[in-house]
PDB file of N, CA and C in Angstrom:
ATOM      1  N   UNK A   1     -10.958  -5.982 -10.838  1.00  0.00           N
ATOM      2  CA  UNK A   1      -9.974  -5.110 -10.236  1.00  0.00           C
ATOM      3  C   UNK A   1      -8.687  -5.912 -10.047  1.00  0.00           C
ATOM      4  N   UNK A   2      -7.547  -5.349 -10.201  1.00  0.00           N
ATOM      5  CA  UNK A   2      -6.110  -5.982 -10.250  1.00  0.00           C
ATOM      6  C   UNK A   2      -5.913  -6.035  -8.782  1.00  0.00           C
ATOM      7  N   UNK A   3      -5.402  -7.090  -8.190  1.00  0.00           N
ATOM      8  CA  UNK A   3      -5.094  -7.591  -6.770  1.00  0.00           C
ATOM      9  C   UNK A   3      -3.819  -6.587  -6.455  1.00  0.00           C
ATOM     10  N   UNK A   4      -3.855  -6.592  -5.512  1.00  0.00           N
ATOM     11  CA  UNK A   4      -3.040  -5.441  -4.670  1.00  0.00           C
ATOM     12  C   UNK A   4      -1.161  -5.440  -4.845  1.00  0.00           C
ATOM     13  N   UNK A   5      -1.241  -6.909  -5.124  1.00  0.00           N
ATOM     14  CA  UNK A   5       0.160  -7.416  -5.330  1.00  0.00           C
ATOM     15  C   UNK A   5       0.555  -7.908  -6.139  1.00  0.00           C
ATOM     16  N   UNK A   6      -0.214  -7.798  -7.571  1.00  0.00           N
ATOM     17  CA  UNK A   6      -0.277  -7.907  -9.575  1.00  0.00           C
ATOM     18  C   UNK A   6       0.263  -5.970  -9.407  1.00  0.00           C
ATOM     19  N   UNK A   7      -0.238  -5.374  -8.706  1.00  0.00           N
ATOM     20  CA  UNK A   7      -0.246  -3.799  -9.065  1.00  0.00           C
ATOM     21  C   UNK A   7       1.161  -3.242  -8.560  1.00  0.00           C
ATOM     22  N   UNK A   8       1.238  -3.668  -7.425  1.00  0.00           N
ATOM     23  CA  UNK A   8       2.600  -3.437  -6.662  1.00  0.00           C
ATOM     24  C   UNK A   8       3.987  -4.446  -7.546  1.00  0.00           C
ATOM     25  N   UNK A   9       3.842  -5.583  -7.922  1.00  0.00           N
ATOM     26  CA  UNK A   9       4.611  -5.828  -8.882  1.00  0.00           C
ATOM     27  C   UNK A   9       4.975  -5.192 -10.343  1.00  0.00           C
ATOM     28  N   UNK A  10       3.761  -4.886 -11.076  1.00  0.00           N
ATOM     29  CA  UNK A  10       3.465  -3.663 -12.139  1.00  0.00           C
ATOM     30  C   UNK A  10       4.629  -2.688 -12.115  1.00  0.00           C
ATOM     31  N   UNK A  11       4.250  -1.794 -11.040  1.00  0.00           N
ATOM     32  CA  UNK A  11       5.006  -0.756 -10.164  1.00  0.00           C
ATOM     33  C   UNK A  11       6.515  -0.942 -10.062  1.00  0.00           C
ATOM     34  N   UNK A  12       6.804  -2.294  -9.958  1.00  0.00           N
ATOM     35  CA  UNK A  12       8.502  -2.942  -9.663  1.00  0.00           C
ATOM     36  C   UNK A  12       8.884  -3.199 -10.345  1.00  0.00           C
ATOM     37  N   UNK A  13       8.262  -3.394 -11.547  1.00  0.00           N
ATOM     38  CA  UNK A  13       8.727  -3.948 -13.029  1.00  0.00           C
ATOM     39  C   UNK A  13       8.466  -3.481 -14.030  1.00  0.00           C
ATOM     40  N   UNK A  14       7.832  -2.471 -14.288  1.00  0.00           N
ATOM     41  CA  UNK A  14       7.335  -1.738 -15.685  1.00  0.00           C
ATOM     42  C   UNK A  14       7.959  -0.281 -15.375  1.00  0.00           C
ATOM     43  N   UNK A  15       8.552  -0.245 -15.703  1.00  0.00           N
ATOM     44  CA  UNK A  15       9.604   1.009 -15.543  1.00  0.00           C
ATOM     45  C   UNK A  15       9.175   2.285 -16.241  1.00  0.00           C
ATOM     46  N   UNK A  16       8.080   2.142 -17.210  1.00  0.00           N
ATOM     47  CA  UNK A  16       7.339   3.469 -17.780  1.00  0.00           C
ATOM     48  C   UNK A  16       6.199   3.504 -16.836  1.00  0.00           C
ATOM     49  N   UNK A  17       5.705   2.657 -16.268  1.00  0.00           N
ATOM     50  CA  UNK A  17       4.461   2.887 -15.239  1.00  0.00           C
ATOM     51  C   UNK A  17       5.555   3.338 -14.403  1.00  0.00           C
ATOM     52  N   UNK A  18       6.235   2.769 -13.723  1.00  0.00           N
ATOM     53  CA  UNK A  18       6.962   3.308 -12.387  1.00  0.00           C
ATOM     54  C   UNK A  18       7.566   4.794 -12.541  1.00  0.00           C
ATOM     55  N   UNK A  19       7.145   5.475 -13.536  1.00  0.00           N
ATOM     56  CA  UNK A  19       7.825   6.863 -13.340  1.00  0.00           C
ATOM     57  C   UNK A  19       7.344   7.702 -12.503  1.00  0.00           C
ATOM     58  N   UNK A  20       5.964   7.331 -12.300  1.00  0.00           N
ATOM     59  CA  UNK A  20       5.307   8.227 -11.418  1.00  0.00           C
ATOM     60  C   UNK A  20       4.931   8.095  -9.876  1.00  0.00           C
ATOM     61  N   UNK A  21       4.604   9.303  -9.040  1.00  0.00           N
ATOM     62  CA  UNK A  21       4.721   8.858  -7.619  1.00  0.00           C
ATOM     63  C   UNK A  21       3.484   7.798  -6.906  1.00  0.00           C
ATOM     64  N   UNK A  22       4.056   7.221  -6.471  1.00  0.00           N
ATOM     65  CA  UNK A  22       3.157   6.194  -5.641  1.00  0.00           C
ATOM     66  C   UNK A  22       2.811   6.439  -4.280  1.00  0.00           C
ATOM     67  N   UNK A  23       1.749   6.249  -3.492  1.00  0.00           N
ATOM     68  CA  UNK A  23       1.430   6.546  -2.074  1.00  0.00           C
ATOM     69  C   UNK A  23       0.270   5.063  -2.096  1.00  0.00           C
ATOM     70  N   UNK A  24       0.445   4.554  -1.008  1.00  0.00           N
ATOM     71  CA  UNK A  24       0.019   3.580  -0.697  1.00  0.00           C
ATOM     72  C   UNK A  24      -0.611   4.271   0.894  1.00  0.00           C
ATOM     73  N   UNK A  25      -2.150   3.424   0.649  1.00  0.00           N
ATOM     74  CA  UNK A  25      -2.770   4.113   2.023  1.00  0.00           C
ATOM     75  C   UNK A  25      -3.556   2.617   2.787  1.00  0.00           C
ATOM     76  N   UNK A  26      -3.041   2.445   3.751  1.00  0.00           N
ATOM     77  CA  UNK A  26      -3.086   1.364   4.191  1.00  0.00           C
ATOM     78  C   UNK A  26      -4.214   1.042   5.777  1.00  0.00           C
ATOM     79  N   UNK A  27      -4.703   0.083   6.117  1.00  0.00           N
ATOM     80  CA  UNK A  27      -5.335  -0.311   7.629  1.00  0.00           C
ATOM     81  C   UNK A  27      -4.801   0.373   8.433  1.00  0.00           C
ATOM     82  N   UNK A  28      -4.602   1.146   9.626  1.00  0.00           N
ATOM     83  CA  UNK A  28      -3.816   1.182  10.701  1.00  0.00           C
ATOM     84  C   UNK A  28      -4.816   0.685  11.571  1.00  0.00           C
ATOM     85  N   UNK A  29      -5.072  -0.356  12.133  1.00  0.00           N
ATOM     86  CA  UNK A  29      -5.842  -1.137  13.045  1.00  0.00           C
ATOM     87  C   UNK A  29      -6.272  -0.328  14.821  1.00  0.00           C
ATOM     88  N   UNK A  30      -4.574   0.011  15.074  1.00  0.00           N
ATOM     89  CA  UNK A  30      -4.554   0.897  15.986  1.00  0.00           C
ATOM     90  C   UNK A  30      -5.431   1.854  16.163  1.00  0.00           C
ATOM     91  N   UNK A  31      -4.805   2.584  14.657  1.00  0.00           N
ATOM     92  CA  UNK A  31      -5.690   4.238  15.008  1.00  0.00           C
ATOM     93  C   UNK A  31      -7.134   4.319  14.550  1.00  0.00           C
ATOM     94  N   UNK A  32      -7.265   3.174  13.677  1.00  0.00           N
ATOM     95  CA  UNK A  32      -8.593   2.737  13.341  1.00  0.00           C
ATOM     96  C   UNK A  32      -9.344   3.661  12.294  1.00  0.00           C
ATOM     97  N   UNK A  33      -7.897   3.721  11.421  1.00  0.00           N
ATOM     98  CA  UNK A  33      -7.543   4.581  10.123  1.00  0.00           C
ATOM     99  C   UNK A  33      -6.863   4.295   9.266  1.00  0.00           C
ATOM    100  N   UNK A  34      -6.735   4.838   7.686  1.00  0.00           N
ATOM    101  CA  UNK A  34      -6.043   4.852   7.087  1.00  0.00           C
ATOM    102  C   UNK A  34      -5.064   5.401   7.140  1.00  0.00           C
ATOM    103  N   UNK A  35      -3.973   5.088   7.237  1.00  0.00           N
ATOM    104  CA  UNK A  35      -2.758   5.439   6.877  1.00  0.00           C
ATOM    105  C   UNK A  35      -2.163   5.763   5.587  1.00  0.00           C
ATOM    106  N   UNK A  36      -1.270   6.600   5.174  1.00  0.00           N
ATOM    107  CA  UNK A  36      -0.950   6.934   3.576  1.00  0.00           C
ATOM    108  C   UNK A  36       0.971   6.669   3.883  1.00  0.00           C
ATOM    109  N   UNK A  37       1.277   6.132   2.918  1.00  0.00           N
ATOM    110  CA  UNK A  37       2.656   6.527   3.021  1.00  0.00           C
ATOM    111  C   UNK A  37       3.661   6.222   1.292  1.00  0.00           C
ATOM    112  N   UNK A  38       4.441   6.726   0.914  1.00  0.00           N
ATOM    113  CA  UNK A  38       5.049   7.201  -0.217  1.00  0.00           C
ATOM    114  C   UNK A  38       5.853   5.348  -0.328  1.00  0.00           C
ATOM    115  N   UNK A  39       5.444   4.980  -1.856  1.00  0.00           N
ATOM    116  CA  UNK A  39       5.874   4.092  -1.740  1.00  0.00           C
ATOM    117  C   UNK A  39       7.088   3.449  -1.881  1.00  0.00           C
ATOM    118  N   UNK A  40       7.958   4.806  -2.077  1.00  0.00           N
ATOM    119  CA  UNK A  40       9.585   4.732  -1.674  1.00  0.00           C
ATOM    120  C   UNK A  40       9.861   4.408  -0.381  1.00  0.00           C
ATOM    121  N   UNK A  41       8.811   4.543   0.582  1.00  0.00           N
ATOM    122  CA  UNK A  41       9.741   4.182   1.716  1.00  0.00           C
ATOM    123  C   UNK A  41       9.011   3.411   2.181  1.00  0.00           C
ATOM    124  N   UNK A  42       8.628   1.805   1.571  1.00  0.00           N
ATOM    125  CA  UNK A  42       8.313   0.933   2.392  1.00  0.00           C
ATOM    126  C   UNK A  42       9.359  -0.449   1.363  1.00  0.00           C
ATOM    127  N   UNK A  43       9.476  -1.139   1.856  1.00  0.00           N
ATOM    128  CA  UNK A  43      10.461  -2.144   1.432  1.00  0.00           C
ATOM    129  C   UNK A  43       9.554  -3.833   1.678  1.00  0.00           C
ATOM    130  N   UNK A  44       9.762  -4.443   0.735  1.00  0.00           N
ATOM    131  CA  UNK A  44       9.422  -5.784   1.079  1.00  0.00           C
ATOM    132  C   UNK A  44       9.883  -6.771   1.957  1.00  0.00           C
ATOM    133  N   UNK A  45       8.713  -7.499   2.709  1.00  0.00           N
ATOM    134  CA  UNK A  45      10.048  -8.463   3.700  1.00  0.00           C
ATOM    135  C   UNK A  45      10.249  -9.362   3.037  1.00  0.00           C
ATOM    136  N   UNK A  46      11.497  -9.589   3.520  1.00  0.00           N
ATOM    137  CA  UNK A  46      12.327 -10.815   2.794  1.00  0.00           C
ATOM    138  C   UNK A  46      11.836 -12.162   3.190  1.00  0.00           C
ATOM    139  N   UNK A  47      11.412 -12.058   4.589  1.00  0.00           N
ATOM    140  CA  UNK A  47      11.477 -13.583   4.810  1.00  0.00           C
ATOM    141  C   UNK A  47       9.591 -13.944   4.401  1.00  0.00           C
ATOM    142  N   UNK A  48       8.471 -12.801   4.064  1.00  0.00           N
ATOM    143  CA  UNK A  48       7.280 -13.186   4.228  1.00  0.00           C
ATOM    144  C   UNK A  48       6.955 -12.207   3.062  1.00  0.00           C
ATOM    145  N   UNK A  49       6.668 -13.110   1.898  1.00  0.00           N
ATOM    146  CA  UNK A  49       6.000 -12.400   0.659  1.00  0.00           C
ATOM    147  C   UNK A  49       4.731 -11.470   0.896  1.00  0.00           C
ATOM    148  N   UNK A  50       4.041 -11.787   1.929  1.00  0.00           N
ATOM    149  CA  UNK A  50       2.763 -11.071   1.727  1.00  0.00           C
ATOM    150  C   UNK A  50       2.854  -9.875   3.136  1.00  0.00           C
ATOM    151  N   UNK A  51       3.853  -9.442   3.385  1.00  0.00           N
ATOM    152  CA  UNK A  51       4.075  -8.417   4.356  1.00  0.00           C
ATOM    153  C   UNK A  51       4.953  -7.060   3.648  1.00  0.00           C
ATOM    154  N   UNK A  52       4.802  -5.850   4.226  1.00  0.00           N
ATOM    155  CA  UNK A  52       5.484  -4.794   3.388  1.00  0.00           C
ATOM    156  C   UNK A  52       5.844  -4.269   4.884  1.00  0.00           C
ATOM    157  N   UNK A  53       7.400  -3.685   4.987  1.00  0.00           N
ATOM    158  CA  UNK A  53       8.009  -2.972   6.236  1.00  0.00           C
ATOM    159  C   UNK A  53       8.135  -1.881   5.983  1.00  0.00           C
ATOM    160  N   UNK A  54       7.654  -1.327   7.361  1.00  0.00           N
ATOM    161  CA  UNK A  54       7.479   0.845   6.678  1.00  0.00           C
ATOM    162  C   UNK A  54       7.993   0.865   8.584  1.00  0.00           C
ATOM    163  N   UNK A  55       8.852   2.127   8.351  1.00  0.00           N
ATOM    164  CA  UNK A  55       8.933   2.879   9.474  1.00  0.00           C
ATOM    165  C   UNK A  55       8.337   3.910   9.254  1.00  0.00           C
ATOM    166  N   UNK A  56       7.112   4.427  11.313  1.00  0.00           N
ATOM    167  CA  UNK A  56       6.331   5.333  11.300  1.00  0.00           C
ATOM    168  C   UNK A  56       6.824   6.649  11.660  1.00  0.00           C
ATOM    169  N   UNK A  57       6.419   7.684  11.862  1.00  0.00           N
ATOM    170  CA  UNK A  57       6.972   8.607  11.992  1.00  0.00           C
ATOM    171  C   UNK A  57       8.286   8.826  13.441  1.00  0.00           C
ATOM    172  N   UNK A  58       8.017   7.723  14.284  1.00  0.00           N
ATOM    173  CA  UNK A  58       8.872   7.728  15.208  1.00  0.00           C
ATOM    174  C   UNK A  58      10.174   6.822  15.166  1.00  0.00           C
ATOM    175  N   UNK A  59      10.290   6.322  13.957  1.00  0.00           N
ATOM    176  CA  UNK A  59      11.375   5.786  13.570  1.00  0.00           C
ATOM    177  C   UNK A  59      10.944   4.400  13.546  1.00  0.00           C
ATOM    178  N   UNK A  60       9.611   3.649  14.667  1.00  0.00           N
ATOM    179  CA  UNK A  60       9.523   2.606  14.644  1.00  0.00           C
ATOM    180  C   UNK A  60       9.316   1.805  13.531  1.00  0.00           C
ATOM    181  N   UNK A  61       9.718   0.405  13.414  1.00  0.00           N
ATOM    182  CA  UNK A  61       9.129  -0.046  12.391  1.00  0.00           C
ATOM    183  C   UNK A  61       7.998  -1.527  12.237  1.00  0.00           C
ATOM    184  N   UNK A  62       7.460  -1.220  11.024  1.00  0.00           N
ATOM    185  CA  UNK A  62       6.093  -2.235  11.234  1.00  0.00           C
ATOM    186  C   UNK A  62       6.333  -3.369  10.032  1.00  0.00           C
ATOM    187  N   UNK A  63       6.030  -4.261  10.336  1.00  0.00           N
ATOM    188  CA  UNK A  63       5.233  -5.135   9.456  1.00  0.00           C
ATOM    189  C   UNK A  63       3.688  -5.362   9.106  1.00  0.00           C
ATOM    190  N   UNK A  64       3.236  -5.162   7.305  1.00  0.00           N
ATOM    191  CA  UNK A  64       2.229  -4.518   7.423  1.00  0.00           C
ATOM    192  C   UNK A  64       1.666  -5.331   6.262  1.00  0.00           C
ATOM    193  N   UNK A  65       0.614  -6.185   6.589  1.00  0.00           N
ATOM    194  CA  UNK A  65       0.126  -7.493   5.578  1.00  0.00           C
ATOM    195  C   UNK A  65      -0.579  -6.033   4.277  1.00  0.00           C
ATOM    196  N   UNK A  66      -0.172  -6.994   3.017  1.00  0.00           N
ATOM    197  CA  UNK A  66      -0.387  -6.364   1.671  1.00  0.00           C
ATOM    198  C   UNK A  66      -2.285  -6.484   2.170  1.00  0.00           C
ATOM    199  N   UNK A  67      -2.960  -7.476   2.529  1.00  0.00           N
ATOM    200  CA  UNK A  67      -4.075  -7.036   2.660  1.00  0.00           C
ATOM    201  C   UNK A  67      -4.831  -6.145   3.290  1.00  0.00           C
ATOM    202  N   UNK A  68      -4.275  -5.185   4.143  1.00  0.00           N
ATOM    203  CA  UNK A  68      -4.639  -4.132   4.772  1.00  0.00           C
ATOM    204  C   UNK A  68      -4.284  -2.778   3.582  1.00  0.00           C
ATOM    205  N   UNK A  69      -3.887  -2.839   2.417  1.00  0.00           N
ATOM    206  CA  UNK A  69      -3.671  -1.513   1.799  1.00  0.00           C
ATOM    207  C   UNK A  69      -5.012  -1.494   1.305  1.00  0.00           C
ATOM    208  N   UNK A  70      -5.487  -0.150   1.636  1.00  0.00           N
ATOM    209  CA  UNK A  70      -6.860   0.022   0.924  1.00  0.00           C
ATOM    210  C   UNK A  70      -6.991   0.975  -0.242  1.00  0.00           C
ATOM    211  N   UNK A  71      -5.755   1.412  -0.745  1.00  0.00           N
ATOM    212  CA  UNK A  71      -5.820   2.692  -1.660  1.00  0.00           C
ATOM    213  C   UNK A  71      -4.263   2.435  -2.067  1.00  0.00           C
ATOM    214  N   UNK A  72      -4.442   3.028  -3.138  1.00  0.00           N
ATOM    215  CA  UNK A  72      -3.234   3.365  -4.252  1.00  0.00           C
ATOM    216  C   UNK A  72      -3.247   4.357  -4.849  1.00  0.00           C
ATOM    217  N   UNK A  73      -2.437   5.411  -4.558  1.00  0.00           N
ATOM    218  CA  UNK A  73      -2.412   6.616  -5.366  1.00  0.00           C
ATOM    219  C   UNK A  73      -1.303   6.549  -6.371  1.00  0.00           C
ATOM    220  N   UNK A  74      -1.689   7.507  -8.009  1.00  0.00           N
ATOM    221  CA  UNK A  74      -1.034   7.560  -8.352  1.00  0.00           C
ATOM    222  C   UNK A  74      -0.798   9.036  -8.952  1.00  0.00           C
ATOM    223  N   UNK A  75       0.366  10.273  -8.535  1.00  0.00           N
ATOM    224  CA  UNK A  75       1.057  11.128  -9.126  1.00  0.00           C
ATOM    225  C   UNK A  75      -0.602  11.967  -8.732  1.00  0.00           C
ATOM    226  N   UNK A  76      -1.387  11.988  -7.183  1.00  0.00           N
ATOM    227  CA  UNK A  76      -2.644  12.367  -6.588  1.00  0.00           C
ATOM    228  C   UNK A  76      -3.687  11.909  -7.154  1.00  0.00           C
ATOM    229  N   UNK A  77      -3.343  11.030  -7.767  1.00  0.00           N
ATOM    230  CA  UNK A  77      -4.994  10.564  -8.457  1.00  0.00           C
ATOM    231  C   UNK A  77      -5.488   8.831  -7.549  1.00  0.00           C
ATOM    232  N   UNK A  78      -6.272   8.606  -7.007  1.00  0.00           N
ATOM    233  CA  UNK A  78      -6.851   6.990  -6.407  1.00  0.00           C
ATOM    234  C   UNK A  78      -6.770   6.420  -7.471  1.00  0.00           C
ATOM    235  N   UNK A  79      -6.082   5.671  -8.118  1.00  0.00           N
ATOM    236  CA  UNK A  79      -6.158   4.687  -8.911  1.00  0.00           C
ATOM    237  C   UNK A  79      -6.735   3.004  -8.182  1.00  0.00           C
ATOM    238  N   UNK A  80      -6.958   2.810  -7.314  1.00  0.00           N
ATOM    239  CA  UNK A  80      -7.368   1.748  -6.648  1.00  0.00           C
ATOM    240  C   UNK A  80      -7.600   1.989  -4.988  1.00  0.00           C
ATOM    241  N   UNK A  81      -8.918   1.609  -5.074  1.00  0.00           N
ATOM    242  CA  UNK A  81      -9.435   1.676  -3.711  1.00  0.00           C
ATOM    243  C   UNK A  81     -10.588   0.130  -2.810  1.00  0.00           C
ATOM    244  N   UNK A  82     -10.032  -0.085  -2.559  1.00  0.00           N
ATOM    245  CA  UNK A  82     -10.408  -1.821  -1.969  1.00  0.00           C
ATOM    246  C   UNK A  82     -11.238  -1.106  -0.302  1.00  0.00           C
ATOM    247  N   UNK A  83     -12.425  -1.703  -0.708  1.00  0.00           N
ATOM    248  CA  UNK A  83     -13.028  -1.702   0.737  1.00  0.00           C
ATOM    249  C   UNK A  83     -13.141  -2.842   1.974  1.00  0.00           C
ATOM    250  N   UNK A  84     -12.923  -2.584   3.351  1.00  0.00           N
ATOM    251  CA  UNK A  84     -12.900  -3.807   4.011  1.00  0.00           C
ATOM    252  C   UNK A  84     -14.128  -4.910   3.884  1.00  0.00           C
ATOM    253  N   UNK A  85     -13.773  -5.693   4.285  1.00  0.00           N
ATOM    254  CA  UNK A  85     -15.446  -6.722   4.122  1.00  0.00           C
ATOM    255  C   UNK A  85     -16.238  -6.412   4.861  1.00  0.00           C
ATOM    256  N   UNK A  86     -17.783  -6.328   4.525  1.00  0.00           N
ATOM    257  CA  UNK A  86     -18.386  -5.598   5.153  1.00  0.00           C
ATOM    258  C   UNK A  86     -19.026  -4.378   4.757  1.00  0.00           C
ATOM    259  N   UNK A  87     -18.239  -3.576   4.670  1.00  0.00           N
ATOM    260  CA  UNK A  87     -18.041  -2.107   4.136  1.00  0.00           C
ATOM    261  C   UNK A  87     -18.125  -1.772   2.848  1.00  0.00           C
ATOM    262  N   UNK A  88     -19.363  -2.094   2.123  1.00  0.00           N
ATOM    263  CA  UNK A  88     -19.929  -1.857   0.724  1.00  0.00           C
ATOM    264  C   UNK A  88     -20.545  -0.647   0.837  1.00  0.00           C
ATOM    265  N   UNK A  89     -19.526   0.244  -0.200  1.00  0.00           N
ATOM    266  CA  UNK A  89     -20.089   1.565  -0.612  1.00  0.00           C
ATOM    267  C   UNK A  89     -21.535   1.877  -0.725  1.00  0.00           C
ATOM    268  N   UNK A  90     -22.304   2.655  -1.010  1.00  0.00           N
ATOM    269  CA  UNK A  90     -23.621   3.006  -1.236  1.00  0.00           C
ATOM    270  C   UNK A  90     -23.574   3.068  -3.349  1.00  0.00           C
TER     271      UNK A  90
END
């Protein structure tokens, strides 16, 4: 399986893959859920390669380690789905 951040580069640089919509569904630790969000609106941090910044619906904003994304959608289809450790499917 392609690492989370070979795919998300893919996505930034292959401009015939990147035509289509992206949703990234991520840890929310908090709610002790996945989270989904469009991958237009999360931005890379500058100062920490392995973090992605998304504001939540209240405007706040997060810093959000690439290892908490557990899903990748592409144009509604799961193209990649990473389970936590531990948490082996049946």
């Amino acid at each position: 399986m392609i690492p989370t951040h070979e795919l998300l580069s893919r996505i930034r640089w292959d401009a015939a893959f990147a035509t289509s919509r992206f949703v990234i569904g991520y840890w929310d630790r908090v709610a002790s859920r996945v989270r989904h969000a469009d991958l237009r609106e999360i931005s890379r941090d500058a100062d920490n390669p392995t973090l992605f910044d998304l504001l939540d619906e209240e405007g706040v904003a997060h810093s959000i380690p690439f290892h908490r994304v557990r899903e990748v959608w592409r144009d509604g289809k799961l193209i990649r789905q990473r389970h936590p450790p531990g948490d082996i499917p049946a």
